[in-house]
Protein backbone atom coordinates (compact mmCIF):
# COMPACT_ATOMS: atom_id res chain seq x y z
CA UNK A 1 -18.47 -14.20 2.31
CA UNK A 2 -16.31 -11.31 0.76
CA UNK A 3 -17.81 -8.67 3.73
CA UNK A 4 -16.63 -11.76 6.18
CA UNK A 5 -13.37 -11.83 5.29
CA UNK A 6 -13.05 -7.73 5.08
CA UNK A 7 -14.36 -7.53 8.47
CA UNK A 8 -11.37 -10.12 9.28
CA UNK A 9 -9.10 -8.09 7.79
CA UNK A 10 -9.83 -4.93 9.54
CA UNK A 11 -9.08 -6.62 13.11
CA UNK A 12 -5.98 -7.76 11.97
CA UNK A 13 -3.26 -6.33 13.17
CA UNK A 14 -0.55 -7.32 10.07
CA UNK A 15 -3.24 -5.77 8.00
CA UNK A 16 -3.69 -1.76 6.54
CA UNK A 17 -6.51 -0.44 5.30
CA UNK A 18 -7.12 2.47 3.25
CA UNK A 19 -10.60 3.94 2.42
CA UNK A 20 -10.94 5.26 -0.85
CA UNK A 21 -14.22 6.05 -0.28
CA UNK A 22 -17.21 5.15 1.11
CA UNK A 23 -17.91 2.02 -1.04
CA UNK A 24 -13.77 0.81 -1.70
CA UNK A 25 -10.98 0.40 -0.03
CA UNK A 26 -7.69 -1.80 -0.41
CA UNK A 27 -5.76 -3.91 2.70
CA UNK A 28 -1.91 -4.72 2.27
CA UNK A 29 -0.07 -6.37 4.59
CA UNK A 30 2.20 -4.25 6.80
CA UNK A 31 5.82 -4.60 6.41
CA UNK A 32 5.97 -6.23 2.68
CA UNK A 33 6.23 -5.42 -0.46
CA UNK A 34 6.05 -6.12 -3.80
CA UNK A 35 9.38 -5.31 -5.87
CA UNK A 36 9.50 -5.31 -9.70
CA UNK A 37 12.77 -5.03 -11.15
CA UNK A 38 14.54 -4.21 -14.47
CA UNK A 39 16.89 -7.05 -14.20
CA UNK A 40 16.87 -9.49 -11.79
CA UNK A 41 19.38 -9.39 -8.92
CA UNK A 42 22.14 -11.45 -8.16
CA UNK A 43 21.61 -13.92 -5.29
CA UNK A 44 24.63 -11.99 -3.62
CA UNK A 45 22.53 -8.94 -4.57
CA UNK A 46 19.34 -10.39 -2.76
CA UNK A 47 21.51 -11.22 0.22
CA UNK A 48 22.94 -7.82 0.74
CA UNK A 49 19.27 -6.48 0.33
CA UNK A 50 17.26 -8.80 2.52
CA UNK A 51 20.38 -8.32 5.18
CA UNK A 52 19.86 -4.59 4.52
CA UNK A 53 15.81 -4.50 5.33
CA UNK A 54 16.40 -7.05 7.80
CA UNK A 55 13.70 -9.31 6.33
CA UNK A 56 13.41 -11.98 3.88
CA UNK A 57 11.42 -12.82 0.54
CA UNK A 58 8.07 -14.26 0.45
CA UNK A 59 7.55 -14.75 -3.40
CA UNK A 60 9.34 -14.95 -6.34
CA UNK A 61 7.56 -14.37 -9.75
CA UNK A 62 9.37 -14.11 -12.69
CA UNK A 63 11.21 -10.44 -11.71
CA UNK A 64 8.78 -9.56 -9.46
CA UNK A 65 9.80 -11.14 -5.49
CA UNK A 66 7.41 -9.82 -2.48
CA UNK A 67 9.74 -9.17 0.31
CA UNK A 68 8.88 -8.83 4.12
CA UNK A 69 10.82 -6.59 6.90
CA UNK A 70 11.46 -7.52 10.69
CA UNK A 71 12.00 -3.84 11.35
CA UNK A 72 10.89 -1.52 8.47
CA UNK A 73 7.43 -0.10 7.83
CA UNK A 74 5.90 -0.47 4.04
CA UNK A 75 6.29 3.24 3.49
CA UNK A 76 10.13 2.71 4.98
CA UNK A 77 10.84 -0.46 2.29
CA UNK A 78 9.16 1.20 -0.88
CA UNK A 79 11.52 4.20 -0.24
CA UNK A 80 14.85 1.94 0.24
CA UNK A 81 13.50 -0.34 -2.71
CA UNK A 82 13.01 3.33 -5.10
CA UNK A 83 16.13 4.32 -4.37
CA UNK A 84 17.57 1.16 -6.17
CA UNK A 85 18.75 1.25 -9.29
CA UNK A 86 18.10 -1.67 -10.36
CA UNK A 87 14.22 -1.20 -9.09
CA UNK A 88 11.47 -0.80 -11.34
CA UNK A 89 8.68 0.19 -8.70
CA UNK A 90 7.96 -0.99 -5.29
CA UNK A 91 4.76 -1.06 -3.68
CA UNK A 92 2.52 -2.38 -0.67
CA UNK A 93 1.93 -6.31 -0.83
CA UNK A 94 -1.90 -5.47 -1.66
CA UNK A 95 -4.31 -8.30 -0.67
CA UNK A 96 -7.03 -8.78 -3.60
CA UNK A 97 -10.38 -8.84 -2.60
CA UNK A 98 -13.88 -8.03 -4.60
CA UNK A 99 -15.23 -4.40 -3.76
């Protein structure tokens, strides 16, 4: 089932894959990410961000809130999202599946 659903994955378009090596490798989807932060924004604050990316939020978890662009790549929303102050980290919306 697992090598199913990999083999899904890697004909998916919304879908990146990087090969650790020749046994792993992760997907995330493409144009999200997951944003931890110090102190939880503002709703005016989430506004002015998810106007900024031109996206919108997928998830909220406690102060962690997965976030999806219209226009920006992953790489392109982890460095706006770093560049916050009031960011922990950023990183890709990683999909978790068994090696």
């Amino acid at each position: 089932m697992g090598q199913t659903i990999k083999n899904q994955l890697k004909n998916d378009p919304s879908v990146f894959l990087i090969k650790h090596n020749e046994k792993t490798e992760s997907h995330y989807i493409k144009k999200e990410v997951n944003v931890t932060f110090k102190t939880l924004p503002s709703t005016k604050e989430i506004k002015r961000i998810t106007q900024e990316i031109n996206g919108t939020i997928i998830k909220k978890l406690n102060s962690t809130i997965v976030f999806r662009s219209n226009t920006l790549s992953t790489k392109e929303l982890i460095e706006y999202f770093n560049r916050q102050a009031m960011v922990e980290f950023a990183e890709p919306n990683y999909l978790y599946l068994q090696n």
